[in-house]
C-alpha atoms as a PDB file:
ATOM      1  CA  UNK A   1     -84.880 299.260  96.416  1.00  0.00           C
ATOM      2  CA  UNK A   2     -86.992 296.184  97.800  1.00  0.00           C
ATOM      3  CA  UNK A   3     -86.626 294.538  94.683  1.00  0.00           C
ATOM      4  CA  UNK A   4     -82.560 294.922  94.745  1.00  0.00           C
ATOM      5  CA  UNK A   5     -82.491 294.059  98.110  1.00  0.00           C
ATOM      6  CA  UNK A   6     -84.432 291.152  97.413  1.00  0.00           C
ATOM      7  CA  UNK A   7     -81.942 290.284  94.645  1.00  0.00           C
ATOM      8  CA  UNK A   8     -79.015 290.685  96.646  1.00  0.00           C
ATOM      9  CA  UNK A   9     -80.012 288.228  99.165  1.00  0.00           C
ATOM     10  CA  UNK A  10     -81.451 285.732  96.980  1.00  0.00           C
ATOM     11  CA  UNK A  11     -77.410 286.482  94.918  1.00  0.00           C
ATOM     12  CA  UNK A  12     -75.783 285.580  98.426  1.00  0.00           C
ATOM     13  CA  UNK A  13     -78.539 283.148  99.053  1.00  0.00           C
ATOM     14  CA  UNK A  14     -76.974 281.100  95.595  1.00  0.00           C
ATOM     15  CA  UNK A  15     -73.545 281.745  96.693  1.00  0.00           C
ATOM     16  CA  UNK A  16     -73.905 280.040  99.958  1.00  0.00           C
ATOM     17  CA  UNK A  17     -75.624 277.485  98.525  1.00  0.00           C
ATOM     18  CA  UNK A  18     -72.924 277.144  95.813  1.00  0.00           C
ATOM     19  CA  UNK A  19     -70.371 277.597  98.676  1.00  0.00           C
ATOM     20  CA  UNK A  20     -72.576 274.585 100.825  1.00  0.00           C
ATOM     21  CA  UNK A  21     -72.347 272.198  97.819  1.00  0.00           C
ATOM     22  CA  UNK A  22     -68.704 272.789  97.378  1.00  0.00           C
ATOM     23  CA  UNK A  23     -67.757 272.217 100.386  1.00  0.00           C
ATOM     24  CA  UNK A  24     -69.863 268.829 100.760  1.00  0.00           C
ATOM     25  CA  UNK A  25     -67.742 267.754  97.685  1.00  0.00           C
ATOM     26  CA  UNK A  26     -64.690 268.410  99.343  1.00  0.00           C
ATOM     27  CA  UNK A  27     -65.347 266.536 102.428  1.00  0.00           C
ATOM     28  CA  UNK A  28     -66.400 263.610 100.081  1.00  0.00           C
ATOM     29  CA  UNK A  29     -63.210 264.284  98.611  1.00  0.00           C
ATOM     30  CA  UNK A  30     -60.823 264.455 101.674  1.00  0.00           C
ATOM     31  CA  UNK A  31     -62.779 261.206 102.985  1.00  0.00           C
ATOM     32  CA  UNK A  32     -62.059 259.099  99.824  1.00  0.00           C
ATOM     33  CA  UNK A  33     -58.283 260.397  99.996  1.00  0.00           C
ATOM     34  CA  UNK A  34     -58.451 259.558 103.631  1.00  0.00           C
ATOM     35  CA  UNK A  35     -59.535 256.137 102.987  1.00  0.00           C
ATOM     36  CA  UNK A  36     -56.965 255.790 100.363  1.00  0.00           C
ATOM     37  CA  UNK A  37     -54.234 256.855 102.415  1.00  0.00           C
ATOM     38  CA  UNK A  38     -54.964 254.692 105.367  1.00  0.00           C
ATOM     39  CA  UNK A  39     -55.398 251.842 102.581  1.00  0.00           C
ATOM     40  CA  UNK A  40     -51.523 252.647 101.357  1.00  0.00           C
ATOM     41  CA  UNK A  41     -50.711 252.616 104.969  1.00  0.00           C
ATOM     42  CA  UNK A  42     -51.744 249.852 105.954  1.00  0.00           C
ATOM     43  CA  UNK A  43     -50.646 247.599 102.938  1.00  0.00           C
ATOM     44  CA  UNK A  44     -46.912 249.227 103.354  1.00  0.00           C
ATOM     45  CA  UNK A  45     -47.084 248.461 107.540  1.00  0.00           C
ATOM     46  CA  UNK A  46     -47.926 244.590 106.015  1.00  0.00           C
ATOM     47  CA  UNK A  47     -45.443 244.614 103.482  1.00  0.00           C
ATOM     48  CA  UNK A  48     -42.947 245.962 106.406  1.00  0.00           C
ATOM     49  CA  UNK A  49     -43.926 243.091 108.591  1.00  0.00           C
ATOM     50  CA  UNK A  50     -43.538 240.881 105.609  1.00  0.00           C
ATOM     51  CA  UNK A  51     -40.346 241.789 105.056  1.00  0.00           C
ATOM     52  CA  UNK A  52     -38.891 242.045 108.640  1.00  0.00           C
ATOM     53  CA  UNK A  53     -39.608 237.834 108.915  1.00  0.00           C
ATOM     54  CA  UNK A  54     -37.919 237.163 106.153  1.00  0.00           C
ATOM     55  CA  UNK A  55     -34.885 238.622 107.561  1.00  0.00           C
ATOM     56  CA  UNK A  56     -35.581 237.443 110.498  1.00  0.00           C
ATOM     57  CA  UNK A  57     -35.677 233.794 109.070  1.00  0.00           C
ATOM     58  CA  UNK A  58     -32.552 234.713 107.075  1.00  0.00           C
ATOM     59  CA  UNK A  59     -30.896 235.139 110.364  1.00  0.00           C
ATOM     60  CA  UNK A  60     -32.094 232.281 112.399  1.00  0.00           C
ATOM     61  CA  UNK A  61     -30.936 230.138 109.597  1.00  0.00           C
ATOM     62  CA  UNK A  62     -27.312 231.946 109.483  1.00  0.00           C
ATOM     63  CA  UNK A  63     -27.543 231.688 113.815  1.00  0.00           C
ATOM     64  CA  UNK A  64     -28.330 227.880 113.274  1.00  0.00           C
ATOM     65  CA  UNK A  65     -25.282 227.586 111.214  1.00  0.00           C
ATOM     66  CA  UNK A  66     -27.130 227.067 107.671  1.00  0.00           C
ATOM     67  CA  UNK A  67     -25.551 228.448 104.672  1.00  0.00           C
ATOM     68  CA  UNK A  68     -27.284 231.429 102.503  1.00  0.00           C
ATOM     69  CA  UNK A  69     -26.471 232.275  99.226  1.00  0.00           C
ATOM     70  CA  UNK A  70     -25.516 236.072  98.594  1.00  0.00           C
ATOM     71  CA  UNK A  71     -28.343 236.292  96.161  1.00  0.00           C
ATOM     72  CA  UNK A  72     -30.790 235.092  98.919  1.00  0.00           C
ATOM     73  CA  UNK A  73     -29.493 237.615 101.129  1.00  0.00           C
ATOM     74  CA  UNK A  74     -29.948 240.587  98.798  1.00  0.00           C
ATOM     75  CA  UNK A  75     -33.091 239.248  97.626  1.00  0.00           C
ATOM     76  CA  UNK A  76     -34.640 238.160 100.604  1.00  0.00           C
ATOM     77  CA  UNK A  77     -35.045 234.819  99.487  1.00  0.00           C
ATOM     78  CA  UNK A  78     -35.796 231.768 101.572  1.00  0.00           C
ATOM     79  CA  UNK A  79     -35.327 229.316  99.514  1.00  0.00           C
ATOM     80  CA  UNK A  80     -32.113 228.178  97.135  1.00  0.00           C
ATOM     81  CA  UNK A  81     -31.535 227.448  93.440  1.00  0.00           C
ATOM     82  CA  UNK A  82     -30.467 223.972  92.983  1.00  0.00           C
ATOM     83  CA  UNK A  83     -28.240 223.196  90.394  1.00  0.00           C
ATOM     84  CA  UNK A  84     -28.755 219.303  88.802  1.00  0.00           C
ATOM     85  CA  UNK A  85     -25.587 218.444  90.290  1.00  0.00           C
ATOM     86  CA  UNK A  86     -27.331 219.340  94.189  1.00  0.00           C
ATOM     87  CA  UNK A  87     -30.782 218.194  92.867  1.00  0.00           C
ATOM     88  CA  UNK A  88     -29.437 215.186  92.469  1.00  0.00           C
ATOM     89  CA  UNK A  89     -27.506 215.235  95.755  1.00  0.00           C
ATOM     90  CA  UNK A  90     -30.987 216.005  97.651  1.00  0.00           C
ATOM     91  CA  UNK A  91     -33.009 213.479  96.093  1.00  0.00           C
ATOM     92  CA  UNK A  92     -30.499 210.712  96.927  1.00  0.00           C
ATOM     93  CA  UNK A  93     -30.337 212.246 100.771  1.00  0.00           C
ATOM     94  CA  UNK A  94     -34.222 211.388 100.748  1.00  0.00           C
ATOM     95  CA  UNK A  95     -35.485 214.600  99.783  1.00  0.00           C
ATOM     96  CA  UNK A  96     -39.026 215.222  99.180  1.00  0.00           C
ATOM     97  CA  UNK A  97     -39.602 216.364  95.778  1.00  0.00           C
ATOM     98  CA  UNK A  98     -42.834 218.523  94.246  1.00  0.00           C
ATOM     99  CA  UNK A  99     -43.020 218.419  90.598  1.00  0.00           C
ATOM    100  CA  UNK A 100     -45.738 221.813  89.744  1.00  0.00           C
ATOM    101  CA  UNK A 101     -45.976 221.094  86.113  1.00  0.00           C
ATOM    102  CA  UNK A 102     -49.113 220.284  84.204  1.00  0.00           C
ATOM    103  CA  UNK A 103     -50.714 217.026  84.037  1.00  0.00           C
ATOM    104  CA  UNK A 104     -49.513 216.753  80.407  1.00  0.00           C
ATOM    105  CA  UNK A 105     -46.719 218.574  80.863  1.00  0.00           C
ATOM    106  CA  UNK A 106     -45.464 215.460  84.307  1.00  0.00           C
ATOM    107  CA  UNK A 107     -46.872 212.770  81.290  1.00  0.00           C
ATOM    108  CA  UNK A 108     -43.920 213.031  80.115  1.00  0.00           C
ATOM    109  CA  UNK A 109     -41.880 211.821  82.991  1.00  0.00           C
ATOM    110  CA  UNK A 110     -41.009 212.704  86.799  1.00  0.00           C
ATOM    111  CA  UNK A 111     -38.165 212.340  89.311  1.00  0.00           C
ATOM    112  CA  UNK A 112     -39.234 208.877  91.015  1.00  0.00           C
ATOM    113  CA  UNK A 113     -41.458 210.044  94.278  1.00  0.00           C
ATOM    114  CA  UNK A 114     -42.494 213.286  93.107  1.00  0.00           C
ATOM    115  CA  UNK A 115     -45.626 214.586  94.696  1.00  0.00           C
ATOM    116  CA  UNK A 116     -47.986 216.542  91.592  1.00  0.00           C
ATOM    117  CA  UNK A 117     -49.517 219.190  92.765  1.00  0.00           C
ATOM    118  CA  UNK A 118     -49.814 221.850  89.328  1.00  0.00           C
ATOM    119  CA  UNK A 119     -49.012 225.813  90.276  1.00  0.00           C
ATOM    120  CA  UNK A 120     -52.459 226.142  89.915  1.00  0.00           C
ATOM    121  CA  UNK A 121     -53.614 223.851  92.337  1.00  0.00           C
ATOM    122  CA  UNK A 122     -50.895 224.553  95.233  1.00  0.00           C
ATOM    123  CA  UNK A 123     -52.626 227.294  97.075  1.00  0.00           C
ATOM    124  CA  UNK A 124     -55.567 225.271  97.326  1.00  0.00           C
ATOM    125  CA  UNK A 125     -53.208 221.407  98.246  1.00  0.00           C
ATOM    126  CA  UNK A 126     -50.448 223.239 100.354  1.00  0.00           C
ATOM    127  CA  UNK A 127     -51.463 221.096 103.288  1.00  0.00           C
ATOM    128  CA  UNK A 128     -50.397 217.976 101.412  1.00  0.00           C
ATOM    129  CA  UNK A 129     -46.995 219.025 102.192  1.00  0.00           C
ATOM    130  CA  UNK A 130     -45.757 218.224 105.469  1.00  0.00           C
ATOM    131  CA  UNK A 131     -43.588 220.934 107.562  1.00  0.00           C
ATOM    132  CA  UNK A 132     -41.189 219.074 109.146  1.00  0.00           C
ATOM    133  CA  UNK A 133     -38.261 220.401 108.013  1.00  0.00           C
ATOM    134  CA  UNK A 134     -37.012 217.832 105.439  1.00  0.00           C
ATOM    135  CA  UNK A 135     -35.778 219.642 102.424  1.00  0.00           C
ATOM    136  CA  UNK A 136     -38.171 220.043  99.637  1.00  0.00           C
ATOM    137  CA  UNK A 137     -36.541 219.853  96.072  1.00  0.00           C
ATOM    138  CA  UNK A 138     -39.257 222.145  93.989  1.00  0.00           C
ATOM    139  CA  UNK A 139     -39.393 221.327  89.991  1.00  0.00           C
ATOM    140  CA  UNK A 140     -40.733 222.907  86.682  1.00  0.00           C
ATOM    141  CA  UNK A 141     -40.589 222.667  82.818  1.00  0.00           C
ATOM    142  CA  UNK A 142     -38.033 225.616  83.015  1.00  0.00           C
ATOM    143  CA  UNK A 143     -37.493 226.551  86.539  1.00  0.00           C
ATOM    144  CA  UNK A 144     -39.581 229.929  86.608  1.00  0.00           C
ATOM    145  CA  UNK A 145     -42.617 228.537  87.931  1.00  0.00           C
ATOM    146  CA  UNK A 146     -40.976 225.951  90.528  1.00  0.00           C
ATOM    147  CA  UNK A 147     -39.169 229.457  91.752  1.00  0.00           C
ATOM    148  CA  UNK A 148     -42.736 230.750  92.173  1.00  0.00           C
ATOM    149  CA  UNK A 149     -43.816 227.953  93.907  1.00  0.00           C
ATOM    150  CA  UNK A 150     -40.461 227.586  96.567  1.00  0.00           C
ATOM    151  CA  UNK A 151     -41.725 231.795  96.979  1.00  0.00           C
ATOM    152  CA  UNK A 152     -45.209 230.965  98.036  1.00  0.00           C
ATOM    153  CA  UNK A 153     -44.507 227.954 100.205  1.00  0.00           C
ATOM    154  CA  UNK A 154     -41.237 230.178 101.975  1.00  0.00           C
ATOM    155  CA  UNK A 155     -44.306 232.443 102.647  1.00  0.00           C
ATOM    156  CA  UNK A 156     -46.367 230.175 104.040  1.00  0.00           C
ATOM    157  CA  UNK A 157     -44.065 228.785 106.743  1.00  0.00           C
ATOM    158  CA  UNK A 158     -41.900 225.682 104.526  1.00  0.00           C
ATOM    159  CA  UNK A 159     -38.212 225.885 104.949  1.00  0.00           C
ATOM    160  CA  UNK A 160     -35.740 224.129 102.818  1.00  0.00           C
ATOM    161  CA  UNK A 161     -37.074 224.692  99.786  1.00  0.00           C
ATOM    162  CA  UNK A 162     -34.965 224.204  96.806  1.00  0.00           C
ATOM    163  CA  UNK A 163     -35.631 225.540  93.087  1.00  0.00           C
ATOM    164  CA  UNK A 164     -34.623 222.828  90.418  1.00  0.00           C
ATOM    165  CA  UNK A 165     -32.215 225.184  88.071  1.00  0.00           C
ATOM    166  CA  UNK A 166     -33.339 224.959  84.424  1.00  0.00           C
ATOM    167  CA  UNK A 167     -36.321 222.555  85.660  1.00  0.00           C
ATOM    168  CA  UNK A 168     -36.735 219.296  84.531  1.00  0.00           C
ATOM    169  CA  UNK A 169     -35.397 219.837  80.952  1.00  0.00           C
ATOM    170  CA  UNK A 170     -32.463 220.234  82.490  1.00  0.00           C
ATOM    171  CA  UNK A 171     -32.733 217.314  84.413  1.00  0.00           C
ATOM    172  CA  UNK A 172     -30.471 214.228  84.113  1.00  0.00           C
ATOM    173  CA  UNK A 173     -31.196 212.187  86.818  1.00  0.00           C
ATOM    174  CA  UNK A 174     -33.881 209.227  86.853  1.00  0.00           C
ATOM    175  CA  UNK A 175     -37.359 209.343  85.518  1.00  0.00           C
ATOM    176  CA  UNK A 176     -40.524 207.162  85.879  1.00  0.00           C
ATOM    177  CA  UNK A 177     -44.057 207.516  84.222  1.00  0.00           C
ATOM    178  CA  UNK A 178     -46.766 208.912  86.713  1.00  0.00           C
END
Protein backbone atom coordinates (compact mmCIF):
# COMPACT_ATOMS: atom_id res chain seq x y z
CA UNK A 1 0.00 0.00 0.00
CA UNK A 2 3.09 2.36 0.85
CA UNK A 3 4.63 1.43 -2.20
CA UNK A 4 1.33 2.43 -4.40
CA UNK A 5 0.93 5.33 -2.53
CA UNK A 6 4.33 6.20 -3.12
CA UNK A 7 3.71 5.62 -6.85
CA UNK A 8 0.75 7.60 -7.04
CA UNK A 9 2.33 10.66 -5.81
CA UNK A 10 5.50 10.39 -7.54
CA UNK A 11 2.55 9.69 -11.00
CA UNK A 12 0.96 13.18 -9.97
CA UNK A 13 4.34 14.40 -8.97
CA UNK A 14 5.32 13.86 -13.14
CA UNK A 15 2.07 15.21 -14.14
CA UNK A 16 2.52 18.47 -12.45
CA UNK A 17 5.74 18.67 -13.52
CA UNK A 18 4.63 17.84 -17.11
CA UNK A 19 1.69 20.27 -16.47
CA UNK A 20 4.61 23.08 -15.02
CA UNK A 21 6.68 22.67 -18.24
CA UNK A 22 3.70 23.07 -20.43
CA UNK A 23 2.55 25.79 -19.20
CA UNK A 24 6.09 27.67 -19.18
CA UNK A 25 5.96 26.91 -22.99
CA UNK A 26 2.84 28.52 -23.37
CA UNK A 27 3.66 31.69 -21.71
CA UNK A 28 6.84 31.70 -23.96
CA UNK A 29 4.43 31.20 -26.54
CA UNK A 30 1.73 33.90 -25.80
CA UNK A 31 4.83 36.37 -25.17
CA UNK A 32 6.40 35.82 -28.66
CA UNK A 33 2.73 36.20 -30.21
CA UNK A 34 2.42 39.20 -28.00
CA UNK A 35 5.48 40.71 -29.29
CA UNK A 36 4.45 39.91 -32.74
CA UNK A 37 1.21 41.42 -32.49
CA UNK A 38 2.30 44.67 -31.00
CA UNK A 39 5.09 44.52 -33.88
CA UNK A 40 2.01 44.30 -36.65
CA UNK A 41 0.48 47.04 -34.69
CA UNK A 42 2.68 49.24 -34.61
CA UNK A 43 4.01 49.00 -38.29
CA UNK A 44 0.11 49.32 -39.50
CA UNK A 45 -0.39 52.65 -36.89
CA UNK A 46 2.99 53.92 -39.12
CA UNK A 47 1.78 52.91 -42.29
CA UNK A 48 -1.68 54.76 -41.19
CA UNK A 49 0.23 57.88 -40.38
CA UNK A 50 2.06 57.42 -43.60
CA UNK A 51 -0.74 57.39 -45.46
CA UNK A 52 -2.92 60.11 -43.78
CA UNK A 53 0.10 62.88 -45.00
CA UNK A 54 -0.03 61.94 -48.17
CA UNK A 55 -3.56 62.84 -48.37
CA UNK A 56 -3.09 65.43 -46.47
CA UNK A 57 -0.43 66.84 -48.98
CA UNK A 58 -2.81 65.80 -51.78
CA UNK A 59 -5.17 68.26 -50.33
CA UNK A 60 -3.07 71.20 -49.49
CA UNK A 61 -1.90 71.05 -53.01
CA UNK A 62 -5.69 70.85 -54.44
CA UNK A 63 -6.49 73.92 -51.47
CA UNK A 64 -3.45 75.85 -53.04
CA UNK A 65 -5.02 75.54 -56.36
CA UNK A 66 -2.39 72.90 -57.90
CA UNK A 67 -3.63 70.40 -60.27
CA UNK A 68 -3.57 66.42 -59.42
CA UNK A 69 -3.84 63.85 -61.76
CA UNK A 70 -6.69 61.19 -61.10
CA UNK A 71 -4.07 58.53 -60.99
CA UNK A 72 -2.23 60.48 -58.19
CA UNK A 73 -5.31 60.71 -56.36
CA UNK A 74 -6.17 57.00 -56.38
CA UNK A 75 -2.69 56.15 -55.90
CA UNK A 76 -1.65 58.45 -53.44
CA UNK A 77 0.98 59.78 -55.42
CA UNK A 78 2.85 63.01 -54.88
CA UNK A 79 4.53 63.37 -57.63
CA UNK A 80 3.43 63.45 -61.64
CA UNK A 81 4.41 61.58 -64.81
CA UNK A 82 5.84 63.89 -67.26
CA UNK A 83 5.32 63.30 -70.68
CA UNK A 84 8.49 64.64 -73.15
CA UNK A 85 6.24 67.18 -74.38
CA UNK A 86 5.99 68.73 -70.31
CA UNK A 87 9.62 67.56 -69.68
CA UNK A 88 10.54 69.68 -72.05
CA UNK A 89 8.20 72.48 -70.94
CA UNK A 90 9.85 72.23 -67.26
CA UNK A 91 13.31 72.23 -68.22
CA UNK A 92 12.89 75.39 -70.35
CA UNK A 93 10.83 77.06 -67.16
CA UNK A 94 14.27 76.45 -65.26
CA UNK A 95 13.52 73.28 -63.77
CA UNK A 96 15.95 71.39 -61.82
CA UNK A 97 16.58 68.13 -63.29
CA UNK A 98 18.09 64.68 -61.48
CA UNK A 99 19.25 62.19 -63.90
CA UNK A 100 19.45 58.54 -61.39
CA UNK A 101 21.02 56.46 -64.03
CA UNK A 102 24.36 54.75 -63.83
CA UNK A 103 27.58 56.32 -64.42
CA UNK A 104 27.80 54.37 -67.71
CA UNK A 105 24.48 54.31 -68.26
CA UNK A 106 24.53 59.12 -68.02
CA UNK A 107 28.01 58.41 -70.41
CA UNK A 108 25.94 58.32 -72.84
CA UNK A 109 24.39 61.70 -72.61
CA UNK A 110 22.21 63.99 -70.15
CA UNK A 111 19.64 66.80 -70.29
CA UNK A 112 22.10 69.95 -70.01
CA UNK A 113 22.20 70.74 -65.97
CA UNK A 114 21.32 67.48 -64.74
CA UNK A 115 22.46 66.77 -61.24
CA UNK A 116 23.86 62.64 -61.11
CA UNK A 117 23.09 61.23 -58.25
CA UNK A 118 22.59 57.02 -59.25
CA UNK A 119 19.34 55.27 -57.36
CA UNK A 120 21.81 53.78 -55.42
CA UNK A 121 23.44 56.62 -54.09
CA UNK A 122 20.22 58.95 -53.43
CA UNK A 123 19.37 57.87 -49.96
CA UNK A 124 22.74 58.51 -48.93
CA UNK A 125 23.07 62.41 -51.38
CA UNK A 126 19.34 63.46 -50.78
CA UNK A 127 20.63 66.59 -49.12
CA UNK A 128 22.22 67.70 -52.39
CA UNK A 129 18.83 68.55 -53.41
CA UNK A 130 17.53 71.70 -52.26
CA UNK A 131 13.71 71.98 -50.94
CA UNK A 132 12.63 75.02 -52.09
CA UNK A 133 9.92 74.24 -54.01
CA UNK A 134 11.22 74.55 -57.61
CA UNK A 135 9.98 71.65 -59.60
CA UNK A 136 12.26 68.76 -59.91
CA UNK A 137 12.09 66.93 -63.38
CA UNK A 138 13.28 63.17 -62.19
CA UNK A 139 14.92 60.93 -65.18
CA UNK A 140 15.83 57.21 -65.95
CA UNK A 141 16.88 54.77 -68.77
CA UNK A 142 13.12 53.71 -68.85
CA UNK A 143 11.23 55.66 -66.37
CA UNK A 144 10.72 52.84 -63.62
CA UNK A 145 13.50 53.77 -61.54
CA UNK A 146 13.16 57.76 -61.87
CA UNK A 147 9.35 56.81 -60.57
CA UNK A 148 11.13 55.17 -57.62
CA UNK A 149 13.19 57.89 -57.02
CA UNK A 150 10.20 60.96 -57.35
CA UNK A 151 8.48 58.07 -54.49
CA UNK A 152 11.32 58.31 -52.08
CA UNK A 153 12.06 62.00 -52.33
CA UNK A 154 7.79 62.72 -52.09
CA UNK A 155 8.54 60.76 -48.84
CA UNK A 156 11.10 62.60 -47.66
CA UNK A 157 9.51 66.07 -47.79
CA UNK A 158 10.35 67.25 -51.93
CA UNK A 159 7.35 68.51 -53.73
CA UNK A 160 7.12 68.95 -57.40
CA UNK A 161 8.58 66.10 -58.43
CA UNK A 162 8.07 65.02 -61.91
CA UNK A 163 8.73 61.38 -63.46
CA UNK A 164 10.32 61.65 -67.05
CA UNK A 165 7.70 59.20 -69.04
CA UNK A 166 9.63 56.51 -70.95
CA UNK A 167 13.01 58.07 -69.40
CA UNK A 168 15.59 59.33 -71.35
CA UNK A 169 15.20 56.92 -74.33
CA UNK A 170 12.35 58.59 -74.84
CA UNK A 171 13.83 61.76 -74.65
CA UNK A 172 14.08 64.28 -77.54
CA UNK A 173 15.16 67.27 -76.16
CA UNK A 174 18.96 68.46 -75.84
CA UNK A 175 21.85 66.43 -74.64
CA UNK A 176 25.45 67.18 -73.48
CA UNK A 177 28.32 64.75 -72.37
CA UNK A 178 28.85 64.72 -68.47
Amino acid sequence: MDMLAVGLGGGALAVALFAWLKAGASKARIDELERELRRRTDGAAEELRSELRVQRELLATVAEGGRLSRDQVLEGRLWSDASVAQALALVQADARVLDVRTPGETAGGVIPGALLIPLDQLEARVRELPKDGVPLLVCCAGGSRSAAACEFLSQQGYVGLHNLEGGMSAWSGPRTRP
